[in-house]
N, C-alpha and C. Protein backbone atom coordinates (compact mmCIF):
# COMPACT_ATOMS: atom_id res chain seq x y z
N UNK A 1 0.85 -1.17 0.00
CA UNK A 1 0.00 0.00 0.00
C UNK A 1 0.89 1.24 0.00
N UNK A 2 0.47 2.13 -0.91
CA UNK A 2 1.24 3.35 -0.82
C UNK A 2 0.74 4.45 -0.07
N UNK A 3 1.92 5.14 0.59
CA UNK A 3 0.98 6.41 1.26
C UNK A 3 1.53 7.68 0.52
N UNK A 4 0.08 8.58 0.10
CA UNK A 4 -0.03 9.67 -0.62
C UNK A 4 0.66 11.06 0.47
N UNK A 5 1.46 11.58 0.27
CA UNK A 5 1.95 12.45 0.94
C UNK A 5 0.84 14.04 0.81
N UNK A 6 0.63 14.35 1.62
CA UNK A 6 -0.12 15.89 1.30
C UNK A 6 0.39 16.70 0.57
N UNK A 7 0.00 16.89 -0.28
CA UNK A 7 0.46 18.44 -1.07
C UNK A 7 -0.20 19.92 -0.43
N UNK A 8 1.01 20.62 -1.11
CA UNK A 8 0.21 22.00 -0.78
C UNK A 8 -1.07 22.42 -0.75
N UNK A 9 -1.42 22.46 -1.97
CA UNK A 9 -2.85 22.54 -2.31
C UNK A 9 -3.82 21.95 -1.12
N UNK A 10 -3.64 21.02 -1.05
CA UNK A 10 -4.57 19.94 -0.33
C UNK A 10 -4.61 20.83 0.86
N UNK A 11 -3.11 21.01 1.52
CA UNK A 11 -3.62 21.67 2.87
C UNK A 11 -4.29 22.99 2.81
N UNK A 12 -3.92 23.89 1.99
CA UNK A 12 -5.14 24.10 1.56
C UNK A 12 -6.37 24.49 2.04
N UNK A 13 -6.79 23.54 1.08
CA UNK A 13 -8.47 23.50 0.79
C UNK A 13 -8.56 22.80 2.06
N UNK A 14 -7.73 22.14 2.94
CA UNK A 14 -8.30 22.01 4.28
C UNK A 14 -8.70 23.27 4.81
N UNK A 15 -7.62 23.97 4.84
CA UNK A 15 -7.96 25.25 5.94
C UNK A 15 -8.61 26.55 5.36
N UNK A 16 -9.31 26.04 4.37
CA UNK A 16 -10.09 27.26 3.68
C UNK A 16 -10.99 27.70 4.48
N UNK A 17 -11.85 27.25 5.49
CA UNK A 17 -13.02 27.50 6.62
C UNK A 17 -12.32 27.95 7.72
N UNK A 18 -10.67 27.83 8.21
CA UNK A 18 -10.44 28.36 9.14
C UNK A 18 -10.19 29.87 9.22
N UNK A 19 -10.20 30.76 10.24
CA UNK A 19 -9.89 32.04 10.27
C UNK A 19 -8.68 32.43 11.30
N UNK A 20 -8.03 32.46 10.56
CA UNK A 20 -6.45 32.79 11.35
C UNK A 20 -6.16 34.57 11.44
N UNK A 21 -5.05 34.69 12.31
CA UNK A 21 -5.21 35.82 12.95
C UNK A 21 -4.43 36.79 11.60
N UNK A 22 -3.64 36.63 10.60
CA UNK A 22 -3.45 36.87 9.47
C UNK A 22 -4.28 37.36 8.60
N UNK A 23 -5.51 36.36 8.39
CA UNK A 23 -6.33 37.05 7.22
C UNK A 23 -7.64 37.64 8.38
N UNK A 24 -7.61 37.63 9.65
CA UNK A 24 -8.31 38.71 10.11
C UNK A 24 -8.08 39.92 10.14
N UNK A 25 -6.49 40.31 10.30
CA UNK A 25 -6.11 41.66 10.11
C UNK A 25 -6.32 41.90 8.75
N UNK A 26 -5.84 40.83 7.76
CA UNK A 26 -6.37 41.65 6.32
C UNK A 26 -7.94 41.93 6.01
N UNK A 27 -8.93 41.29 6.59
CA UNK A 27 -10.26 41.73 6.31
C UNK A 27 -10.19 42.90 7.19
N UNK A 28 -9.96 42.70 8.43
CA UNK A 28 -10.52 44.31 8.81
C UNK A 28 -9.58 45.51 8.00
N UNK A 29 -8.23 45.33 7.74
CA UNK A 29 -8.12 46.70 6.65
C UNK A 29 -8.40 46.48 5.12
N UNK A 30 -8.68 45.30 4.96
CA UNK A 30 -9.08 45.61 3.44
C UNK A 30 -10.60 46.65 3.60
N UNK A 31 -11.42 46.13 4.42
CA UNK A 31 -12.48 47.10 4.55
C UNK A 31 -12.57 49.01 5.21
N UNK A 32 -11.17 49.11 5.19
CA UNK A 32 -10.74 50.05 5.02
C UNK A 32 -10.89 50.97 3.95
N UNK A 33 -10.43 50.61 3.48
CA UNK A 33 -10.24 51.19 1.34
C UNK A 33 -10.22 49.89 0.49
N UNK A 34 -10.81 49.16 0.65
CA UNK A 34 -10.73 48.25 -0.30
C UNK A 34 -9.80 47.72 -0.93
N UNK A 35 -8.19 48.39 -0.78
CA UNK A 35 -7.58 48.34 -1.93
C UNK A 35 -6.71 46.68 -1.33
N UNK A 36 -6.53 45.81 -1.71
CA UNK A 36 -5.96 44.50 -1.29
C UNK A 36 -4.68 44.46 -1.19
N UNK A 37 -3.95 45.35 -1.78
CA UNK A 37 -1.93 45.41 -1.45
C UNK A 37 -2.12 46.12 -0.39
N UNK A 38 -2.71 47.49 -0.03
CA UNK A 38 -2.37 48.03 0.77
C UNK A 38 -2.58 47.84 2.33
N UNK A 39 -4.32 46.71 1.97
CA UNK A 39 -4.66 45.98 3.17
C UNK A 39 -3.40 44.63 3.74
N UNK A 40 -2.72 44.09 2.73
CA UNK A 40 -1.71 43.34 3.09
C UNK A 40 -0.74 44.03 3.69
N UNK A 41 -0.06 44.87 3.19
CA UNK A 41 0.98 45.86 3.82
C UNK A 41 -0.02 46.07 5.60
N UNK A 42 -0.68 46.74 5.82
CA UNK A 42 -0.94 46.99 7.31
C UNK A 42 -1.23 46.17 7.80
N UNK A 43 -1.40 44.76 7.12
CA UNK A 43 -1.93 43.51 8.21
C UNK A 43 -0.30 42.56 8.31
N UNK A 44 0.48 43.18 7.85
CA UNK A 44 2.18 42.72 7.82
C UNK A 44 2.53 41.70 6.90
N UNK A 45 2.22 42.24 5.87
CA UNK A 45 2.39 41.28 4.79
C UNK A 45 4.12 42.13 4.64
N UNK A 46 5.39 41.26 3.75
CA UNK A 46 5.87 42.61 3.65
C UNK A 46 5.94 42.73 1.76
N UNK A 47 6.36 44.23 1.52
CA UNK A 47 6.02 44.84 1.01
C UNK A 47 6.24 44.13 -0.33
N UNK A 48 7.39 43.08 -0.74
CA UNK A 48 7.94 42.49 -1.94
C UNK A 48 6.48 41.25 -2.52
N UNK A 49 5.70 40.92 -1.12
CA UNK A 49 4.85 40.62 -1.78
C UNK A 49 3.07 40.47 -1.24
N UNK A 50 3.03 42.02 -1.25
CA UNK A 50 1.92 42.25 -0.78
C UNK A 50 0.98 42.40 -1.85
N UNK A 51 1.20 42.88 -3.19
CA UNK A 51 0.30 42.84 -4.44
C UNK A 51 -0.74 41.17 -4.38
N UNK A 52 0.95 40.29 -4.06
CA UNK A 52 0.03 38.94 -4.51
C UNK A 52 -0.37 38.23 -4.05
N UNK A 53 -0.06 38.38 -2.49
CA UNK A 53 -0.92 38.19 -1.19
C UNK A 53 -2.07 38.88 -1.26
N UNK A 54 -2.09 39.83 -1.31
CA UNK A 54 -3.60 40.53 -1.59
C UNK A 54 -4.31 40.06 -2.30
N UNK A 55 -4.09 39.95 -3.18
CA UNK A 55 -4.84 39.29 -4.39
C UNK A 55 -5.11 37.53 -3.82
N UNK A 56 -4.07 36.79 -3.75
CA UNK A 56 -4.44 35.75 -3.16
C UNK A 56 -5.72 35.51 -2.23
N UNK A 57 -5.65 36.37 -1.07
CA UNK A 57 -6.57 36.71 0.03
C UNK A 57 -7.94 37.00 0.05
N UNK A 58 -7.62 37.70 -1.25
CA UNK A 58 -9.45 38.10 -1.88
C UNK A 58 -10.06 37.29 -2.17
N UNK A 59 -9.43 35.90 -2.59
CA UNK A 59 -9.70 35.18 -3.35
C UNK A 59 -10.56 33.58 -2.26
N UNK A 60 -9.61 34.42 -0.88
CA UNK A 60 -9.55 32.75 -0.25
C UNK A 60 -11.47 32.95 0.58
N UNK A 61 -12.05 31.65 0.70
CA UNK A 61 -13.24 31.67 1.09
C UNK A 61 -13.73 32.70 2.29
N UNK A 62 -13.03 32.64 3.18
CA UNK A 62 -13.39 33.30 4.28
C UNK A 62 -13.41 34.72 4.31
N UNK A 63 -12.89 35.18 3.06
CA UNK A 63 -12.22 36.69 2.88
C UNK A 63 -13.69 36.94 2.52
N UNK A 64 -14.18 36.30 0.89
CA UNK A 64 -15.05 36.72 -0.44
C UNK A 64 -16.21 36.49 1.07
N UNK A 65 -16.47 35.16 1.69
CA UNK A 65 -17.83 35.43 2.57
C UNK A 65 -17.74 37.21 3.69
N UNK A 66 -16.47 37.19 4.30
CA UNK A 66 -16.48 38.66 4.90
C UNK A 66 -16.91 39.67 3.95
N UNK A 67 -16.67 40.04 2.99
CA UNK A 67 -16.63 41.40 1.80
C UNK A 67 -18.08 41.17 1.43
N UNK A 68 -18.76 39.83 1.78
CA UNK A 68 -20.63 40.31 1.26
C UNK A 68 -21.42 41.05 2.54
N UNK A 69 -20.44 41.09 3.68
CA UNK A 69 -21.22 42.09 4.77
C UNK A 69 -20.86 43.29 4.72
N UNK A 70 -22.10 43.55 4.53
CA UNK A 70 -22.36 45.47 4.75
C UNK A 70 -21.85 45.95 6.38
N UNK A 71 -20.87 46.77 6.15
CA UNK A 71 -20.15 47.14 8.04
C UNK A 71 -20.32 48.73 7.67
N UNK A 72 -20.71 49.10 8.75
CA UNK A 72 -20.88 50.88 8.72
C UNK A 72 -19.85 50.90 9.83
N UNK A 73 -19.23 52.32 9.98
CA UNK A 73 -18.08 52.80 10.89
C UNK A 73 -18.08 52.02 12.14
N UNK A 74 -19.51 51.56 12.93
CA UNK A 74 -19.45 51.52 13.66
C UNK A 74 -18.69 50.07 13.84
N UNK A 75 -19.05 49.53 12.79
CA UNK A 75 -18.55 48.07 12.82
C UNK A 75 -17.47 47.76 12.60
N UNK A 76 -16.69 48.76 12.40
CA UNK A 76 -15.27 49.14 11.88
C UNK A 76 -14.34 49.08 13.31
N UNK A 77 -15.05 50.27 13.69
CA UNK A 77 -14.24 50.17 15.10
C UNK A 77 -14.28 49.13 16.05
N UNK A 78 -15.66 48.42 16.13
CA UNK A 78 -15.65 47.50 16.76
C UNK A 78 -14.68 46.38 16.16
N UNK A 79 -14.46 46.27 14.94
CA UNK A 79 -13.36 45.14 14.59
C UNK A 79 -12.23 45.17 14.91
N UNK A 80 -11.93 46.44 14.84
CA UNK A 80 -10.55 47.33 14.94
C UNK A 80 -10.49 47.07 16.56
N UNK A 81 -11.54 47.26 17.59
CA UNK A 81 -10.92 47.05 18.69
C UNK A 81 -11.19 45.69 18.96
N UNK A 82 -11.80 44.72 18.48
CA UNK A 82 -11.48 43.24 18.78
C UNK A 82 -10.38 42.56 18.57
N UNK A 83 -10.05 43.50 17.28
CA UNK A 83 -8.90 42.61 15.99
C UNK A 83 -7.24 42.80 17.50
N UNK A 84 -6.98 44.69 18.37
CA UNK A 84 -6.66 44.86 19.30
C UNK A 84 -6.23 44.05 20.34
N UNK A 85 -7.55 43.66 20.96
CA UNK A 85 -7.26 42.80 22.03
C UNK A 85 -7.05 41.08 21.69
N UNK A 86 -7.50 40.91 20.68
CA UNK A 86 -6.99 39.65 20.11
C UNK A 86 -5.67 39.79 20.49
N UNK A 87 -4.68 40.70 19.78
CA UNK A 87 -3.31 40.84 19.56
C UNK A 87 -2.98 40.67 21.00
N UNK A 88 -3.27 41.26 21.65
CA UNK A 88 -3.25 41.76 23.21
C UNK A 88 -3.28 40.48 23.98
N UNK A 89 -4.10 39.71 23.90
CA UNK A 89 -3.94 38.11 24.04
C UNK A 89 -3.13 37.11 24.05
N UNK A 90 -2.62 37.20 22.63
CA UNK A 90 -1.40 36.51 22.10
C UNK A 90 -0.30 37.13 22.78
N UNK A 91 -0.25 38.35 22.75
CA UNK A 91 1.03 38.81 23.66
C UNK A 91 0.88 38.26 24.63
N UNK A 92 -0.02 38.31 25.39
CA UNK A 92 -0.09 37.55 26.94
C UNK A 92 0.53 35.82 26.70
N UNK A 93 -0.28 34.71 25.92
CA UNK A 93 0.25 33.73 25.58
C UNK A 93 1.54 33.78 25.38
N UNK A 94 2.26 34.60 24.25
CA UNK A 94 3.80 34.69 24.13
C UNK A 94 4.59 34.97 25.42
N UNK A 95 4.45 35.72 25.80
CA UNK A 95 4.84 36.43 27.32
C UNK A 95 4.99 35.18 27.91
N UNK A 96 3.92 33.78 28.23
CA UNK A 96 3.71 33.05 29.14
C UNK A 96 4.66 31.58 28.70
N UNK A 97 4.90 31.48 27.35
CA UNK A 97 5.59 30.26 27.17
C UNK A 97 6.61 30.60 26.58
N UNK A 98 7.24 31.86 26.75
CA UNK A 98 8.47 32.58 26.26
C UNK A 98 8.76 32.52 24.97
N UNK A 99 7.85 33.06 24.22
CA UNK A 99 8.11 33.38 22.59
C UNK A 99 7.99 34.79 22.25
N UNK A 100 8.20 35.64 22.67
CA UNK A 100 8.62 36.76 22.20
C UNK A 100 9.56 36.95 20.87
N UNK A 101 10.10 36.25 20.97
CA UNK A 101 10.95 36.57 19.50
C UNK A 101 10.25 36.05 17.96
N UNK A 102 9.09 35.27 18.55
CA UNK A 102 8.44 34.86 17.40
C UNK A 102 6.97 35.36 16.66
């Protein structure tokens, strides 16, 4: 019996339903200005390849289902301060099992 090794792809389309703390910062600034490089750049993409990360991102499921909700300012800020203490969190976790450098 042979065993099929995972490919890229595959993993993937596994984690197309998950929401990682990556493409949460890019939805809340892509809904910024819409524009998808520049939402990569502030969610720390870096800059050599934020065009095609962006573009990638738009593309991935969890992004295209976020971008069919209508968010008025208010919902903005509220992301903006969830997206916050999320971060704020993880620092605490890092802090606690000594990963700061990562």
């Amino acid at each position: 019996m042979r065993i099929r090794q995972v490919g890229f792809s595959s993993r993937l389309k596994a984690h197309r339903k998950i929401l990682t703390l990556e493409t949460l910062k890019f939805i809340v600034e892509y809904f910024k200005d819409r524009d998808a490089r520049l939402a990569a750049l502030r969610s720390g993409v870096p800059e050599n390849y934020a065009s095609r990360q962006g573009a990638w991102l738009k593309k991935h499921a969890i992004v295209l289902a976020a971008m069919e909700t209508e968010i008025d300012d208010r919902d903005q800020l509220r992301l903006e301060k969830a997206l916050a203490e999320i971060e704020k969190q993880m620092d605490v976790c890092k802090e606690i099992l000594n990963l700061q450098d990562f």
